[in-house]
Protein backbone atom coordinates (compact mmCIF):
# COMPACT_ATOMS: atom_id res chain seq x y z
CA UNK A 1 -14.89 5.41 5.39
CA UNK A 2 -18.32 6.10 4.29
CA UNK A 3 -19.47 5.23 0.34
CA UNK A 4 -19.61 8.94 0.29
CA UNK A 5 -16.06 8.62 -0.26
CA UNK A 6 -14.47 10.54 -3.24
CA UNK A 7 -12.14 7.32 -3.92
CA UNK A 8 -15.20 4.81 -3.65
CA UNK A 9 -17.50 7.00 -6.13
CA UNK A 10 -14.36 7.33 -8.60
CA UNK A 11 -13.03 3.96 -8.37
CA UNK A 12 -13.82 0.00 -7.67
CA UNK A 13 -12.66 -0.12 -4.35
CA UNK A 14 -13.94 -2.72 -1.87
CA UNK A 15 -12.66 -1.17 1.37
CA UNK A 16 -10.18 1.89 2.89
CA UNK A 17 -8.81 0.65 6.54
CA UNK A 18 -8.04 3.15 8.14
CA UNK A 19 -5.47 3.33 11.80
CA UNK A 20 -6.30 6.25 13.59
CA UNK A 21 -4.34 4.79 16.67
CA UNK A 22 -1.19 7.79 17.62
CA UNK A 23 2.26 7.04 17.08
CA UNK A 24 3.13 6.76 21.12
CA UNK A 25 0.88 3.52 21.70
CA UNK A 26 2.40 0.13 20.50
CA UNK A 27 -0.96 -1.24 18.49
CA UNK A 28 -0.04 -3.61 16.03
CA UNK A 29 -1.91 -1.71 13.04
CA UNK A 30 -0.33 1.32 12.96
CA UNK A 31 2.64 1.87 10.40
CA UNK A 32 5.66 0.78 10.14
CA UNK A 33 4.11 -2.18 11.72
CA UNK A 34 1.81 -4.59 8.71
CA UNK A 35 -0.93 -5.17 11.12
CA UNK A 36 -4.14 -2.57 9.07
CA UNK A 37 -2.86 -4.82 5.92
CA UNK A 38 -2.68 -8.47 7.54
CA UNK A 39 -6.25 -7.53 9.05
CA UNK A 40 -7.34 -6.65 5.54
CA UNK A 41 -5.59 -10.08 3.88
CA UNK A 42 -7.99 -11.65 6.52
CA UNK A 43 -11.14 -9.84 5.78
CA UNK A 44 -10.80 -10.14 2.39
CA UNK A 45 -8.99 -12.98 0.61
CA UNK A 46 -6.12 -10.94 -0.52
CA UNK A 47 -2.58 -12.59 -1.29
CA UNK A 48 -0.78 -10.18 0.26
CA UNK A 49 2.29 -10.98 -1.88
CA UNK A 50 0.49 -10.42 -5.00
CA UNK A 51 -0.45 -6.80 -3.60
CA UNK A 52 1.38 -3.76 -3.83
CA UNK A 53 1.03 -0.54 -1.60
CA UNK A 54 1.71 2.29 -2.94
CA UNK A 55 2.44 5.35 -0.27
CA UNK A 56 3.99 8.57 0.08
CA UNK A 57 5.72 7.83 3.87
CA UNK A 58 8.32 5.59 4.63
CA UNK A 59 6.45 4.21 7.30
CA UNK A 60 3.60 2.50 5.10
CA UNK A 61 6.42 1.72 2.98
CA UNK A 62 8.38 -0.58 5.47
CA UNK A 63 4.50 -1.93 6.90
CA UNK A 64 4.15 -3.17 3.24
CA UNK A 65 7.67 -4.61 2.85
CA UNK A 66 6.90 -6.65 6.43
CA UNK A 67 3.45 -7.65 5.12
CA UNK A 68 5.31 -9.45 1.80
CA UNK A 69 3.71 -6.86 -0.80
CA UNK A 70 5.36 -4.64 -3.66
CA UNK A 71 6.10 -1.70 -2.43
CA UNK A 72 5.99 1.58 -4.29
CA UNK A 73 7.28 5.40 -3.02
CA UNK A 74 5.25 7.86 -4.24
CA UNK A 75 7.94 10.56 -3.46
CA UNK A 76 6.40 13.66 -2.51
CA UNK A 77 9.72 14.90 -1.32
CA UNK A 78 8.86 15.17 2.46
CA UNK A 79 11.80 16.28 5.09
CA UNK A 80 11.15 13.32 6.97
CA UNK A 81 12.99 9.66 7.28
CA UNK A 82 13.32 8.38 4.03
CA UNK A 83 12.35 4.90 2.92
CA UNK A 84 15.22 2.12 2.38
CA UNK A 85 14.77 0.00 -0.81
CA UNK A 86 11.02 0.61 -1.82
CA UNK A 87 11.15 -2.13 -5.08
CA UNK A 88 9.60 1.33 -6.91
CA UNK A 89 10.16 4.66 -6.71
CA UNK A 90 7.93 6.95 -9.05
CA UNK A 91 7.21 10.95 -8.88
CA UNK A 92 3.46 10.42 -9.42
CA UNK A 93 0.52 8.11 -8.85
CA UNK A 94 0.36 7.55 -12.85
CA UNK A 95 3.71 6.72 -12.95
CA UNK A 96 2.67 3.93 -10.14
CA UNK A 97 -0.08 2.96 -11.78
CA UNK A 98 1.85 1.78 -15.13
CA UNK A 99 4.15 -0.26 -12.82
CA UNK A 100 1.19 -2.23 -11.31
CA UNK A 101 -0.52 -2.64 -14.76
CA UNK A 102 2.59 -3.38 -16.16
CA UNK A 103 3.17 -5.97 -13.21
CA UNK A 104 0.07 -7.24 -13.31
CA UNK A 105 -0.01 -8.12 -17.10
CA UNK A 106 3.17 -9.88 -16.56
CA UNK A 107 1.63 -12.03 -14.17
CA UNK A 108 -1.09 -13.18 -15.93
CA UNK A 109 1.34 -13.92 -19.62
CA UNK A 110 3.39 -16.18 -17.24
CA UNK A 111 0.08 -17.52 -16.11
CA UNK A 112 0.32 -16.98 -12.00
């Protein structure tokens, strides 16, 4: 994505990998499968258990969970597959945001 983004211009972010790979072929980057976030723990040195996704779809759900990171369900109430033990579930992205900062700030009073 371009650093016309509206995310980029409204918040510190480094990169947005994108898969735009269908469903029918068997690519290793498109979700459920962790492969978009293991290439990302390689371009950038990201602890991938230290990282938590936070997504709407049970499918980037379960490709967190299999790359090691939190995971967080956004639920947007979708009539689709739900996700299977997310570690969160919240109603909105403020609601996930005060788990990661709360998470976070844990983290660094027991000094990992």
């Amino acid at each position: 994505m371009s650093a016309g983004n509206p995310l980029r211009r409204e918040l510190p972010i480094d990169d947005i990998p994108v898969c735009y790979h269908v469903d029918a072929n068997d690519y290793g980057c498109g979700t459920p499968k962790p492969g978009l976030l293991l290439d990302a723990a390689r371009d950038w040195p990201l602890d991938l258990a230290r990282c938590f996704i936070v997504e709407d779809r049970w499918r980037d759900i379960y490709a967190g969970r299999a790359a090691g990171s939190t995971s967080i369900l956004a639920d947007a109430g979708y009539d689709e597959g739900r996700a299977r033990n997310p570690d969160f579930t919240v109603a909105s992205l403020a609601e996930a945001e005060a788990i990661v900062l709360d998470r976070v700030s844990a983290r660094a009073t027991e000094g990992h």
